[in-house]
PDB file of N, CA and C in Angstrom:
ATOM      1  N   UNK A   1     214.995 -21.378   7.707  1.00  0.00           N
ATOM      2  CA  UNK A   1     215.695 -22.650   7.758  1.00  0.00           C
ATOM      3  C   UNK A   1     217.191 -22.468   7.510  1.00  0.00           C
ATOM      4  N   UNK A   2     217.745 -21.582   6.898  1.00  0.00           N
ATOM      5  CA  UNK A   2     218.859 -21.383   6.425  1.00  0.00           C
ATOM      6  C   UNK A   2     219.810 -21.075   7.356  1.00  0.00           C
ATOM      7  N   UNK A   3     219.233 -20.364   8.785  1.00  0.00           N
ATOM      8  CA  UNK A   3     219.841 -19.724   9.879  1.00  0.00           C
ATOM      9  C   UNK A   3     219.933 -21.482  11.107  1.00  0.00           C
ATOM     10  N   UNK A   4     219.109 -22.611  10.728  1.00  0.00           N
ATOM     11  CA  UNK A   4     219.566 -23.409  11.264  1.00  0.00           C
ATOM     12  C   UNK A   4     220.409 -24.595  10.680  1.00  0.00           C
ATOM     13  N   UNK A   5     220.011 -24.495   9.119  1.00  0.00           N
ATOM     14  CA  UNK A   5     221.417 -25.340   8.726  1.00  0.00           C
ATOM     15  C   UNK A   5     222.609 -24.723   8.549  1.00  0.00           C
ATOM     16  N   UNK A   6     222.770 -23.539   8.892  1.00  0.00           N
ATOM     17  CA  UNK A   6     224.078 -22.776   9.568  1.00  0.00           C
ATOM     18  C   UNK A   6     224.470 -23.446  10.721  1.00  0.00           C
ATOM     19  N   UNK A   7     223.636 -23.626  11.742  1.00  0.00           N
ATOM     20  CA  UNK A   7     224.059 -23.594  13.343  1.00  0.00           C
ATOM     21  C   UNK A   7     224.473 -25.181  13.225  1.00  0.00           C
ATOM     22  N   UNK A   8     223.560 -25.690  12.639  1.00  0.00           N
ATOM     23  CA  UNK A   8     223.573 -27.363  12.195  1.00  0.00           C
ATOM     24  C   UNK A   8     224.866 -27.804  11.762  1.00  0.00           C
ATOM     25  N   UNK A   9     225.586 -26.895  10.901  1.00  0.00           N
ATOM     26  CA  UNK A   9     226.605 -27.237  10.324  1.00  0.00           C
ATOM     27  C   UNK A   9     227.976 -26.987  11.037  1.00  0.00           C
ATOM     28  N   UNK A  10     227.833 -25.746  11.922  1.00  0.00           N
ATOM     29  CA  UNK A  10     228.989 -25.530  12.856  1.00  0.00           C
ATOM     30  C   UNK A  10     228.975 -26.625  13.777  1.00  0.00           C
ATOM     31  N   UNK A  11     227.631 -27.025  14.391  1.00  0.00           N
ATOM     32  CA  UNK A  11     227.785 -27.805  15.473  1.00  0.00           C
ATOM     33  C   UNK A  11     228.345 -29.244  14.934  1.00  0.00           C
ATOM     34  N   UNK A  12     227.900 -29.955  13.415  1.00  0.00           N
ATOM     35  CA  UNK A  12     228.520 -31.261  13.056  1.00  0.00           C
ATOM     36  C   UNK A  12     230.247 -31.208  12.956  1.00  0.00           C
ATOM     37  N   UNK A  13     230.645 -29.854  12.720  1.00  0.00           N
ATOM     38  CA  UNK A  13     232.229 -28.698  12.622  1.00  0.00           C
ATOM     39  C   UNK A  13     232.833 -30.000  13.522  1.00  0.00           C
ATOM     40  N   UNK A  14     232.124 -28.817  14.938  1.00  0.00           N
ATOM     41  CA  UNK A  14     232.453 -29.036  16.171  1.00  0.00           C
ATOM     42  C   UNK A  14     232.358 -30.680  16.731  1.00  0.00           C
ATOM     43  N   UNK A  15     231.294 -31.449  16.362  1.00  0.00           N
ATOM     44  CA  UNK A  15     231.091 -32.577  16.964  1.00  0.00           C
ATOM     45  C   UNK A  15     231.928 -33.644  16.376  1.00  0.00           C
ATOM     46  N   UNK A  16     232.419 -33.250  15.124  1.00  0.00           N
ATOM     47  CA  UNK A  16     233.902 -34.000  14.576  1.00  0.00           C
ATOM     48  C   UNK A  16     235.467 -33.873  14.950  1.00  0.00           C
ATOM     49  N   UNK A  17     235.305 -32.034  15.516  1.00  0.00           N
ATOM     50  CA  UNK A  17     236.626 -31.998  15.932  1.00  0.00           C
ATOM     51  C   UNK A  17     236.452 -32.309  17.635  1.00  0.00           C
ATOM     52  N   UNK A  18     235.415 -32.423  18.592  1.00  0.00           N
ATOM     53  CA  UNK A  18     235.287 -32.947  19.715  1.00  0.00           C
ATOM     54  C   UNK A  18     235.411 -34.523  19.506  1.00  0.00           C
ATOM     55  N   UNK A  19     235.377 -35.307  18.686  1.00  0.00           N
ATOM     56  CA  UNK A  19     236.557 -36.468  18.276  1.00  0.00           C
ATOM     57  C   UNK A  19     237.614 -36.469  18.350  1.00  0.00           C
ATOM     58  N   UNK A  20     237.952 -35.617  17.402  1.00  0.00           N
ATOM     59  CA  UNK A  20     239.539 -35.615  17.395  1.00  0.00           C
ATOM     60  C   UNK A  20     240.020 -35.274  18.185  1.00  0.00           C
ATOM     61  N   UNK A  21     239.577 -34.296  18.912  1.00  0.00           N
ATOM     62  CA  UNK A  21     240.855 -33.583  20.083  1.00  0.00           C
ATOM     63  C   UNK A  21     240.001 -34.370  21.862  1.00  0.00           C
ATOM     64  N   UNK A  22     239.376 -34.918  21.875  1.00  0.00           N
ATOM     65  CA  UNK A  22     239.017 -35.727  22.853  1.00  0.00           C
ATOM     66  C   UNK A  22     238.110 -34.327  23.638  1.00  0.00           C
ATOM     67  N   UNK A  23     237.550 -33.307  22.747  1.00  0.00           N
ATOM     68  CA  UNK A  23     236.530 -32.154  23.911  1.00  0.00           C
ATOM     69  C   UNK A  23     235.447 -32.440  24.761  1.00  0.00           C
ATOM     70  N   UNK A  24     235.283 -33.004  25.811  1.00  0.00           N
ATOM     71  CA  UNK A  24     234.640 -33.485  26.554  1.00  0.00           C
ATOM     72  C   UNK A  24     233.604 -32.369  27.280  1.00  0.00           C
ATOM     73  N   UNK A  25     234.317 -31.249  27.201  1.00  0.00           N
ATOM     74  CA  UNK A  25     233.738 -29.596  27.688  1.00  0.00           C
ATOM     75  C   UNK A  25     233.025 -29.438  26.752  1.00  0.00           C
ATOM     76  N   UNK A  26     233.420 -29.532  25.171  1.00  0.00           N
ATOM     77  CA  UNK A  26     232.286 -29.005  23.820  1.00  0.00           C
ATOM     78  C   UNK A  26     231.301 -29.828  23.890  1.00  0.00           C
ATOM     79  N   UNK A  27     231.374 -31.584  24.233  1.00  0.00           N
ATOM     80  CA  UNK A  27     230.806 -32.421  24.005  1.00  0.00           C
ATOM     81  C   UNK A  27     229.514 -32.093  25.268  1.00  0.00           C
ATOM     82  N   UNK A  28     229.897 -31.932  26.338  1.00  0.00           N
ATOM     83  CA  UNK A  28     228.916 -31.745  27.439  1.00  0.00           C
ATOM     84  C   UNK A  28     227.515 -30.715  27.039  1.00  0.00           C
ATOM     85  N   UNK A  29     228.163 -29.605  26.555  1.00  0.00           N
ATOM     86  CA  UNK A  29     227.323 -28.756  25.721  1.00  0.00           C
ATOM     87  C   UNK A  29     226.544 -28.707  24.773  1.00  0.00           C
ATOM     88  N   UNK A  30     227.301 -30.029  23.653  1.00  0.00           N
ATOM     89  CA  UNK A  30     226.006 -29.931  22.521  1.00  0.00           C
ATOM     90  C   UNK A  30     225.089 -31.248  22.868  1.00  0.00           C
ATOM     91  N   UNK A  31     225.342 -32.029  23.719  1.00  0.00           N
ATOM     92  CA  UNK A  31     224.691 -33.558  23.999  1.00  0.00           C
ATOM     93  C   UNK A  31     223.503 -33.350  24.568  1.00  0.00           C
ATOM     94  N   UNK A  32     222.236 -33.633  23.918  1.00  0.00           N
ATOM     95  CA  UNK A  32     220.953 -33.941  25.362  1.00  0.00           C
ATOM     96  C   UNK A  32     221.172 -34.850  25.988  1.00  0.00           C
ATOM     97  N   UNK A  33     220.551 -34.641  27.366  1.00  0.00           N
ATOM     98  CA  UNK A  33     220.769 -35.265  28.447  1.00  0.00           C
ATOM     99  C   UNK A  33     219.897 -37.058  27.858  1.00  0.00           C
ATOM    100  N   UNK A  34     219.124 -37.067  26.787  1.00  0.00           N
ATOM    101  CA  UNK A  34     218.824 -38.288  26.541  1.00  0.00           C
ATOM    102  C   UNK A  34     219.977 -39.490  25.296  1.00  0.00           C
ATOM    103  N   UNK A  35     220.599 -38.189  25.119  1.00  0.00           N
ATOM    104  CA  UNK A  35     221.890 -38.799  23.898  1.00  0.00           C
ATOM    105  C   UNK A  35     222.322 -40.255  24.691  1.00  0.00           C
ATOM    106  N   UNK A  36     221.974 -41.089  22.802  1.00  0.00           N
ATOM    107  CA  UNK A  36     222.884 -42.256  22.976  1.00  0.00           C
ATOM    108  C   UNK A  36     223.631 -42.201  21.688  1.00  0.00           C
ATOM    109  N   UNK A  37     224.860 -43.532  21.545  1.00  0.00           N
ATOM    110  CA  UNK A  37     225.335 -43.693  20.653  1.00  0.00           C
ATOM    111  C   UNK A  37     225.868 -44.887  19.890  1.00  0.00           C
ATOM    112  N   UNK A  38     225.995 -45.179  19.113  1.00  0.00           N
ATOM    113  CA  UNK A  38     225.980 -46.637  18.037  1.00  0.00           C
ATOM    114  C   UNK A  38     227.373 -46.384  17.997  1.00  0.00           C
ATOM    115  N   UNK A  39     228.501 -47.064  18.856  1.00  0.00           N
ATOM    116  CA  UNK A  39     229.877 -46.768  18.282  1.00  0.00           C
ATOM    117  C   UNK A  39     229.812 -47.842  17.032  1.00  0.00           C
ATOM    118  N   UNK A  40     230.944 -47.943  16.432  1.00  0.00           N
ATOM    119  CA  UNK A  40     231.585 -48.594  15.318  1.00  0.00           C
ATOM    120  C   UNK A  40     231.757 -50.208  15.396  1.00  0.00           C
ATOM    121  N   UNK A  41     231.894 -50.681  17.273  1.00  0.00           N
ATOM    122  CA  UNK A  41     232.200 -52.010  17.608  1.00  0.00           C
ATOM    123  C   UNK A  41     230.902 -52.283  17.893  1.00  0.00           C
ATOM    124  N   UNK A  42     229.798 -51.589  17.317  1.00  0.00           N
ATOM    125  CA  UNK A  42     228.626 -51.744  17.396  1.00  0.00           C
ATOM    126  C   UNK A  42     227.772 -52.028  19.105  1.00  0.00           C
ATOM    127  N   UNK A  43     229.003 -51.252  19.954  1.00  0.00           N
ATOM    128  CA  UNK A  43     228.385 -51.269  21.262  1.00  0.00           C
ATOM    129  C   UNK A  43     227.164 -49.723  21.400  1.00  0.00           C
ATOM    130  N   UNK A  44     226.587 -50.072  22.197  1.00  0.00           N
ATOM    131  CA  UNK A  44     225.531 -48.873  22.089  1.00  0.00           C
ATOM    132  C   UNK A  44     225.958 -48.465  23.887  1.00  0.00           C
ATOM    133  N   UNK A  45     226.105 -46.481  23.624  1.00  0.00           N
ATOM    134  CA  UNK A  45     226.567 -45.876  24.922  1.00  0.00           C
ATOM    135  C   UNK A  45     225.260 -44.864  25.051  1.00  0.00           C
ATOM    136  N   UNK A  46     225.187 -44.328  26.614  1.00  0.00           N
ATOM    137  CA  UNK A  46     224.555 -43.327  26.846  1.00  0.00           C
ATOM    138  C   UNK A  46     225.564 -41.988  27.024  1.00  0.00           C
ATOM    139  N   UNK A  47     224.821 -41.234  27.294  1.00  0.00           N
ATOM    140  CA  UNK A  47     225.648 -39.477  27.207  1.00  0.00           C
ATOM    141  C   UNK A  47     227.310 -39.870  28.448  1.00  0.00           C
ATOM    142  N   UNK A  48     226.554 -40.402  29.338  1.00  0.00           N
ATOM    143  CA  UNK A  48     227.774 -40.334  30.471  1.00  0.00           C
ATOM    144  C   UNK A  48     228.868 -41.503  29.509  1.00  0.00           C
ATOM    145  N   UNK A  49     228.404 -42.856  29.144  1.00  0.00           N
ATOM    146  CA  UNK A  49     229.851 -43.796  29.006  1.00  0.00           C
ATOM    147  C   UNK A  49     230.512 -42.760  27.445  1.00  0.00           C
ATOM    148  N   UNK A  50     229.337 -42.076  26.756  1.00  0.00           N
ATOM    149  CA  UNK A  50     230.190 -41.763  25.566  1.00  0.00           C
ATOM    150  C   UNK A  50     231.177 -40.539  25.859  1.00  0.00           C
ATOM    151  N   UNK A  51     230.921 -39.444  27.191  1.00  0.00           N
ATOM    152  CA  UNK A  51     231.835 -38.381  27.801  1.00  0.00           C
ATOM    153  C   UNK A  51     232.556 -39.194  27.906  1.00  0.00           C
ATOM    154  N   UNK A  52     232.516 -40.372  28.994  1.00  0.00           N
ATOM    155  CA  UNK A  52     233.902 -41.003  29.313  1.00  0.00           C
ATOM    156  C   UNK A  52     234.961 -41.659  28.558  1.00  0.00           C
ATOM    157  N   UNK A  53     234.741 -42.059  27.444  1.00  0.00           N
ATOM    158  CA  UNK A  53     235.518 -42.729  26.185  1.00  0.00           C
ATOM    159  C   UNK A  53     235.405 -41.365  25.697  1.00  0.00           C
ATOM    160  N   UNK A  54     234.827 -40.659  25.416  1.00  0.00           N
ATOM    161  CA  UNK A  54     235.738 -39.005  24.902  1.00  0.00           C
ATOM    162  C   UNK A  54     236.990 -38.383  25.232  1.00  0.00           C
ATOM    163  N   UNK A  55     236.922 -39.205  26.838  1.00  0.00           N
ATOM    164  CA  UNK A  55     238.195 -38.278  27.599  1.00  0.00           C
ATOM    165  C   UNK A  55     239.262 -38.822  27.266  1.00  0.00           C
ATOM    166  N   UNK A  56     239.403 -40.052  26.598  1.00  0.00           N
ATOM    167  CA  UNK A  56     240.677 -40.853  26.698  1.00  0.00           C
ATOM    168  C   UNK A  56     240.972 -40.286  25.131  1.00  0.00           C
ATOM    169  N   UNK A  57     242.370 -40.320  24.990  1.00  0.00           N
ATOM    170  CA  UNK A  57     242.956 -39.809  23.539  1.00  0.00           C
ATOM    171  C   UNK A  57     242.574 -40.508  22.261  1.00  0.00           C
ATOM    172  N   UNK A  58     242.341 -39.945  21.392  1.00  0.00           N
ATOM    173  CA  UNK A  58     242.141 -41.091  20.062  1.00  0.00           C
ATOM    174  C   UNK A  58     243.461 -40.664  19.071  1.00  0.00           C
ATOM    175  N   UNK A  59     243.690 -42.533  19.009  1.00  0.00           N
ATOM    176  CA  UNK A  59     245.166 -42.696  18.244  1.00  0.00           C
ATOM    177  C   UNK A  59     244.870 -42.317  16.589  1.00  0.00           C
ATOM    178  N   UNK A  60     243.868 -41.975  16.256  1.00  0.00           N
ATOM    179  CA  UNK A  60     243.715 -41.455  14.471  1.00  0.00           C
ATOM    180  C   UNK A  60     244.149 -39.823  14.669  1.00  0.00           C
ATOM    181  N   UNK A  61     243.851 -39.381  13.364  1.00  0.00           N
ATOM    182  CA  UNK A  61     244.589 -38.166  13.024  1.00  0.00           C
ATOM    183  C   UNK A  61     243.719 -37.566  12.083  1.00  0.00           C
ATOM    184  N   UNK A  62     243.958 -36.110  11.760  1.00  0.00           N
ATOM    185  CA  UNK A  62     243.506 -35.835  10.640  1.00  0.00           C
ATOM    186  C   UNK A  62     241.905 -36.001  10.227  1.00  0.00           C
ATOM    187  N   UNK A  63     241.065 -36.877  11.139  1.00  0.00           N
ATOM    188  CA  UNK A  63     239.359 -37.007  11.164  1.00  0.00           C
ATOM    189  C   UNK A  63     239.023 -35.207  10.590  1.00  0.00           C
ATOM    190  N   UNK A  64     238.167 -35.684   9.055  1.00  0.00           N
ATOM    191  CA  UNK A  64     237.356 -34.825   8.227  1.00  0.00           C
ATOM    192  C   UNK A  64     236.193 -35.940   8.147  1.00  0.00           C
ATOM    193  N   UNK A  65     235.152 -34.653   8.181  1.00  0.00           N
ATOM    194  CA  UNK A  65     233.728 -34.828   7.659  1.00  0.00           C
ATOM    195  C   UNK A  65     233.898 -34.802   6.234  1.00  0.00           C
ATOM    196  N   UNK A  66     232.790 -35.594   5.503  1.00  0.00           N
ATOM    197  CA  UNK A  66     232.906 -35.179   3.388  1.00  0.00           C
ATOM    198  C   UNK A  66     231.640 -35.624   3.218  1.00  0.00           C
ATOM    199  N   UNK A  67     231.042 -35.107   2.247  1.00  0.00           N
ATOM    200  CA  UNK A  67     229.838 -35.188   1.742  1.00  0.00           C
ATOM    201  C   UNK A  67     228.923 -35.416   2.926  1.00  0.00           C
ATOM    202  N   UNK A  68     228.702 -33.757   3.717  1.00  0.00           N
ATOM    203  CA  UNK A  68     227.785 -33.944   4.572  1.00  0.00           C
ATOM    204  C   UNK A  68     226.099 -33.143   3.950  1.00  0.00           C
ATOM    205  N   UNK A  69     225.289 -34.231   4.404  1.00  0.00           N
ATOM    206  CA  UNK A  69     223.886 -33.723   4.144  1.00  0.00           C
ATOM    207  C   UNK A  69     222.974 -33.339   5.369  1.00  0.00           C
ATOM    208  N   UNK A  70     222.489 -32.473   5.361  1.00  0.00           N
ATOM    209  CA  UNK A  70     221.581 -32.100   6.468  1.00  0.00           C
ATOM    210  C   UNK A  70     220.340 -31.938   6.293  1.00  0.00           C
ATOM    211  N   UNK A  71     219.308 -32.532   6.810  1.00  0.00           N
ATOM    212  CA  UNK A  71     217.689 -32.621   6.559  1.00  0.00           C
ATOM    213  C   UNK A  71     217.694 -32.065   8.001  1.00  0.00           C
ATOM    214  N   UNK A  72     216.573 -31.254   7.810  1.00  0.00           N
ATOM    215  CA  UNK A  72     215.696 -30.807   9.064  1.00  0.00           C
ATOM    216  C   UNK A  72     213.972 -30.949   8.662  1.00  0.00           C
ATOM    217  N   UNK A  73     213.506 -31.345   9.247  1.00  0.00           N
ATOM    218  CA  UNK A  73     211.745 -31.688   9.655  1.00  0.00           C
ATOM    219  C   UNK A  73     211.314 -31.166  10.898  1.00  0.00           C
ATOM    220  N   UNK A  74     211.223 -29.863  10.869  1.00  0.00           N
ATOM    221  CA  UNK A  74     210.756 -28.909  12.261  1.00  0.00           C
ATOM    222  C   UNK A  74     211.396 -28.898  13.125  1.00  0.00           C
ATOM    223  N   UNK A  75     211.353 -29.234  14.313  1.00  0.00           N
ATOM    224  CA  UNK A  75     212.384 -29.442  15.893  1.00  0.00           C
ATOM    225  C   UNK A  75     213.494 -30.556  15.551  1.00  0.00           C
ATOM    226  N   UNK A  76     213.667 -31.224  14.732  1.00  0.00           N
ATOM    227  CA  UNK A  76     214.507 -32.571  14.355  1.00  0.00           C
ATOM    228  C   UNK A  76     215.471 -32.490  12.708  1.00  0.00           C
ATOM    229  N   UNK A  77     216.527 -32.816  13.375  1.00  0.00           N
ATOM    230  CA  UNK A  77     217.232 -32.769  11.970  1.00  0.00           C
ATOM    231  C   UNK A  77     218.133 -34.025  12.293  1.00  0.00           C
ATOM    232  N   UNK A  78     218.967 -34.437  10.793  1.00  0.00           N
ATOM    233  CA  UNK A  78     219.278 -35.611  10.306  1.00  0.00           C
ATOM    234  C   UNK A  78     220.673 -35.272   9.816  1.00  0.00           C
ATOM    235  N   UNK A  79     222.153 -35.488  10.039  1.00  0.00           N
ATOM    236  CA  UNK A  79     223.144 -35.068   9.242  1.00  0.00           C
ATOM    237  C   UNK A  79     223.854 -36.535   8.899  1.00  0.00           C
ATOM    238  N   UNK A  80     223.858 -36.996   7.656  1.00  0.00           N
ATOM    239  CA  UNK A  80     224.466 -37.964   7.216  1.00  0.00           C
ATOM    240  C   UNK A  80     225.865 -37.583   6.637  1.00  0.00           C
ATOM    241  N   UNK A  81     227.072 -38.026   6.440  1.00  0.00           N
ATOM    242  CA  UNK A  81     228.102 -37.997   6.067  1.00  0.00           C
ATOM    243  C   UNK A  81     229.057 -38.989   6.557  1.00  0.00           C
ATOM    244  N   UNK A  82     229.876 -38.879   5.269  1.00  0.00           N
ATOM    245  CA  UNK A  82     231.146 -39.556   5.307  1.00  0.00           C
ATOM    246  C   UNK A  82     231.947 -39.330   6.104  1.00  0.00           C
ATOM    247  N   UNK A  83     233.096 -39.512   6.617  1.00  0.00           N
ATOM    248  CA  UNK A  83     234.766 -39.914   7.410  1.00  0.00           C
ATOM    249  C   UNK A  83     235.776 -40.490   7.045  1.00  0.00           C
ATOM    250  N   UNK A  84     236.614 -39.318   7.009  1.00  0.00           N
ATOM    251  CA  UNK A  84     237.754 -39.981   6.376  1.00  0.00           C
ATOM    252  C   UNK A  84     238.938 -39.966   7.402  1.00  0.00           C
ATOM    253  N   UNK A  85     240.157 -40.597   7.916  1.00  0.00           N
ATOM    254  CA  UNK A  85     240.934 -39.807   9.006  1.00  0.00           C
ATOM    255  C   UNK A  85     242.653 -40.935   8.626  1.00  0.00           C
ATOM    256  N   UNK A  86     243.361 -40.804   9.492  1.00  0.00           N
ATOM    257  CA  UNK A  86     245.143 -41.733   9.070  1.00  0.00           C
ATOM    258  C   UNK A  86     245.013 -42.477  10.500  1.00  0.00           C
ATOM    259  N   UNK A  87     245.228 -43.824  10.427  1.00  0.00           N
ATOM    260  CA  UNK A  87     244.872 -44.657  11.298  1.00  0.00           C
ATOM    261  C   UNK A  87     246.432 -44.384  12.234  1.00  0.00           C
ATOM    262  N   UNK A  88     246.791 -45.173  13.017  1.00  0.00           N
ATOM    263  CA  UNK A  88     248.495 -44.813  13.983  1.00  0.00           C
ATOM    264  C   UNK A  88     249.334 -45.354  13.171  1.00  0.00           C
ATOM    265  N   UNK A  89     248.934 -46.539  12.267  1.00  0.00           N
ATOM    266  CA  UNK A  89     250.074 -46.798  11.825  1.00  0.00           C
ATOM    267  C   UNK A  89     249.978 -46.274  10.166  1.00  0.00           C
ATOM    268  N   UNK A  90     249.399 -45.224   9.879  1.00  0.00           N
ATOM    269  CA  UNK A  90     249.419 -44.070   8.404  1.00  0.00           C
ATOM    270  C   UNK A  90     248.647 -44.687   7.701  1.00  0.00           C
ATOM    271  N   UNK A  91     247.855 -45.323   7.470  1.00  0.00           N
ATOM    272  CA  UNK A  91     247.020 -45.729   6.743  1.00  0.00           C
ATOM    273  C   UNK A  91     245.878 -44.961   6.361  1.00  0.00           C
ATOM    274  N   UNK A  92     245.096 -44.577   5.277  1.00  0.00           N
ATOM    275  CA  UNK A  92     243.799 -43.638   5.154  1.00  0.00           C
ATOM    276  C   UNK A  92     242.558 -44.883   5.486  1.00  0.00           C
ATOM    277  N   UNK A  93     241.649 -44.257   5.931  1.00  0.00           N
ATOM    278  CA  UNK A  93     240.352 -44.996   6.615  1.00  0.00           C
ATOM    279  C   UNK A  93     239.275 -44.231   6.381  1.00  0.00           C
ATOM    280  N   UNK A  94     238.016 -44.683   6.306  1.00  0.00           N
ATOM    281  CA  UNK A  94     237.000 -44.201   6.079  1.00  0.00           C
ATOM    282  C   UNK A  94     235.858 -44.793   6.723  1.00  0.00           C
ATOM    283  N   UNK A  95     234.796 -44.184   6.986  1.00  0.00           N
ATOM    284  CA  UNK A  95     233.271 -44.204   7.554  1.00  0.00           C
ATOM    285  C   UNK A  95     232.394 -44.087   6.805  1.00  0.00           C
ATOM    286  N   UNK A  96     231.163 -44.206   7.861  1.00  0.00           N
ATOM    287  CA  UNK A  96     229.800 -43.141   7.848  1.00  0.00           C
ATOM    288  C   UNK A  96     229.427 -42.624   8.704  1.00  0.00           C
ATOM    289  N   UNK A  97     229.055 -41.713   9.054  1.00  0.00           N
ATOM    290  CA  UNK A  97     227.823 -41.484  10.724  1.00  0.00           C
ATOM    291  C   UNK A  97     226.574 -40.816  10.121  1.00  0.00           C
ATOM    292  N   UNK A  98     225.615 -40.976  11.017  1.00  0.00           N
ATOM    293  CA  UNK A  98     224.324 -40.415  11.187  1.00  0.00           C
ATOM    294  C   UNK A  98     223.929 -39.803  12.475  1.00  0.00           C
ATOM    295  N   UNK A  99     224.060 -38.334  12.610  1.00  0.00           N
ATOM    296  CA  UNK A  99     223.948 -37.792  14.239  1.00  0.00           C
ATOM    297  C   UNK A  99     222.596 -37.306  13.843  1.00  0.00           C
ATOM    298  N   UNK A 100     221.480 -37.883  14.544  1.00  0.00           N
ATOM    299  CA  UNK A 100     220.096 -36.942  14.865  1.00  0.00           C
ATOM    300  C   UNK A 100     220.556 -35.966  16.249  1.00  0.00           C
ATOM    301  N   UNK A 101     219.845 -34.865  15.855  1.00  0.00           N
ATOM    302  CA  UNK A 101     219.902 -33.663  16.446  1.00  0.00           C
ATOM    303  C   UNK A 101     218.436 -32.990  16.771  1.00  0.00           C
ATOM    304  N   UNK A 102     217.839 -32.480  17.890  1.00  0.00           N
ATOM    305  CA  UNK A 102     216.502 -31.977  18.264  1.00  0.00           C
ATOM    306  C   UNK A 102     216.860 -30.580  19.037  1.00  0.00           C
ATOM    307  N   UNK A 103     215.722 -29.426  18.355  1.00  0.00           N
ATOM    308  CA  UNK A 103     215.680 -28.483  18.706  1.00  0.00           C
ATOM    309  C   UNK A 103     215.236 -28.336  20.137  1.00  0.00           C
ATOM    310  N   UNK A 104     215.616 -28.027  21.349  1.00  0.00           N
ATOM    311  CA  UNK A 104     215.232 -28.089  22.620  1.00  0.00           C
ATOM    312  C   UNK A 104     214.975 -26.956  23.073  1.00  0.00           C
ATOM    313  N   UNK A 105     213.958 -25.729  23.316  1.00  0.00           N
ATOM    314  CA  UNK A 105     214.324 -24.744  23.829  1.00  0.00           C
ATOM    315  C   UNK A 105     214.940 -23.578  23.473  1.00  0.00           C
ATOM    316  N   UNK A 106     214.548 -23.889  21.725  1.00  0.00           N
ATOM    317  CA  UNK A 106     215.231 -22.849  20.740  1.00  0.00           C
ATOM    318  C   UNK A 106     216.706 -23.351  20.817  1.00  0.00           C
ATOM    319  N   UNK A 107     217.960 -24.522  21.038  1.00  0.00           N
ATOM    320  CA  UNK A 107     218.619 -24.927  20.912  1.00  0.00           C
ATOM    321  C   UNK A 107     219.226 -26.334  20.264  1.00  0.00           C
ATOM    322  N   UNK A 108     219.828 -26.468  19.245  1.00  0.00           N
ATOM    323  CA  UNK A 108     220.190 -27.624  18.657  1.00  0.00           C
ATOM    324  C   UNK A 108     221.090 -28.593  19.398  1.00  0.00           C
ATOM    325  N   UNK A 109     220.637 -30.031  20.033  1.00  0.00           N
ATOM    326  CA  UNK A 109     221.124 -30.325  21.055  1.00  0.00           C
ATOM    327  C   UNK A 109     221.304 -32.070  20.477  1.00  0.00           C
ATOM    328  N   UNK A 110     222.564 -32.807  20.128  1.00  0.00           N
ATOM    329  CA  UNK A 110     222.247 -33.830  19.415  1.00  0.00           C
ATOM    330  C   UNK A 110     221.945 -34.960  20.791  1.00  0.00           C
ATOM    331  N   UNK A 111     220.980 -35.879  19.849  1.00  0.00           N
ATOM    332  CA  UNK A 111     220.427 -36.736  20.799  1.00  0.00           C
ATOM    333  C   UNK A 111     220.500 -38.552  20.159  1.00  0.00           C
ATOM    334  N   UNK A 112     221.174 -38.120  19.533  1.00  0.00           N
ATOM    335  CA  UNK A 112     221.476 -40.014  18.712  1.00  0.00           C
ATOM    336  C   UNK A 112     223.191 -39.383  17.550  1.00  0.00           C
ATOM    337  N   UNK A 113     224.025 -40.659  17.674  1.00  0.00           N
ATOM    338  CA  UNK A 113     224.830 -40.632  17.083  1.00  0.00           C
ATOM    339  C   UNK A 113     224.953 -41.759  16.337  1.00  0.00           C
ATOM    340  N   UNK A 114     225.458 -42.275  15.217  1.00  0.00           N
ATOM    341  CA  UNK A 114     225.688 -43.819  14.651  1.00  0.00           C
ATOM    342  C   UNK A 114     226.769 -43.471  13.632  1.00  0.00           C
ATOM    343  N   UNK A 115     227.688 -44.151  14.025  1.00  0.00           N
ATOM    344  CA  UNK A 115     228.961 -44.421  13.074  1.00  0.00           C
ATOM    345  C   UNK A 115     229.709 -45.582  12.946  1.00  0.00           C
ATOM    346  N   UNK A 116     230.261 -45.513  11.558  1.00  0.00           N
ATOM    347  CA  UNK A 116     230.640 -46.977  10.978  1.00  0.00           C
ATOM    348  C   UNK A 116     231.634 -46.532  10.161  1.00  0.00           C
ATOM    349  N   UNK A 117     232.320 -47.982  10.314  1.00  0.00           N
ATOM    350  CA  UNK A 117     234.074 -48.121   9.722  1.00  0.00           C
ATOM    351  C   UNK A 117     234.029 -49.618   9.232  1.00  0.00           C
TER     352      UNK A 117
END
């Protein structure tokens, strides 16, 4: 288990800084093709509208993960954590998300996202 809450943990790394820097290439890679997502305006996207609002720039800064927890239950894991990031006009801001993630093929591939501000 230890060798996948390793991989678990690079990929939540990665799926925070594919926020910030708008990676639409990283994002294509770790997403199953069934991924949806709970944005914040509480609209719900599939894999394609959430690539496409990936591509456009995001005006925050500085987006860190904090107090992240990771549960795994066989092929399925659970990473809860905080968000913290500087809004455009400098302000500090904060979250939550919850990304479920499923082992596919010997690969960790997230398949649900939910975040809140």
């Amino acid at each position: 288990m230890t060798n996948d809450i390793d991989k678990l943990t690079a990929l939540n790394r990665d799926f925070v800084a594919s926020v910030q820097n708008s990676d639409v290439r990283r994002f294509d890679e770790i997403l199953a093709p069934e991924f949806y997502s709970t944005n914040p305006d509480k609209s719900l996207v599939d894999r394609a509208a959430f690539l496409e609002q990936t591509a456009k720039p995001v005006a925050i800064k500085n987006l860190q993960a904090h107090d992240v927890k990771i549960r795994i239950m066989g092929d399925f894991a659970i990473i809860h954590a905080a968000f913290s990031y500087t809004t455009p006009d400098g302000q500090q801001a904060h979250g939550r998300y919850t990304d479920c993630w499923a082992k596919q093929n010997g690969k960790w591939l997230a398949v649900s996202a939910h975040a809140t501000r």
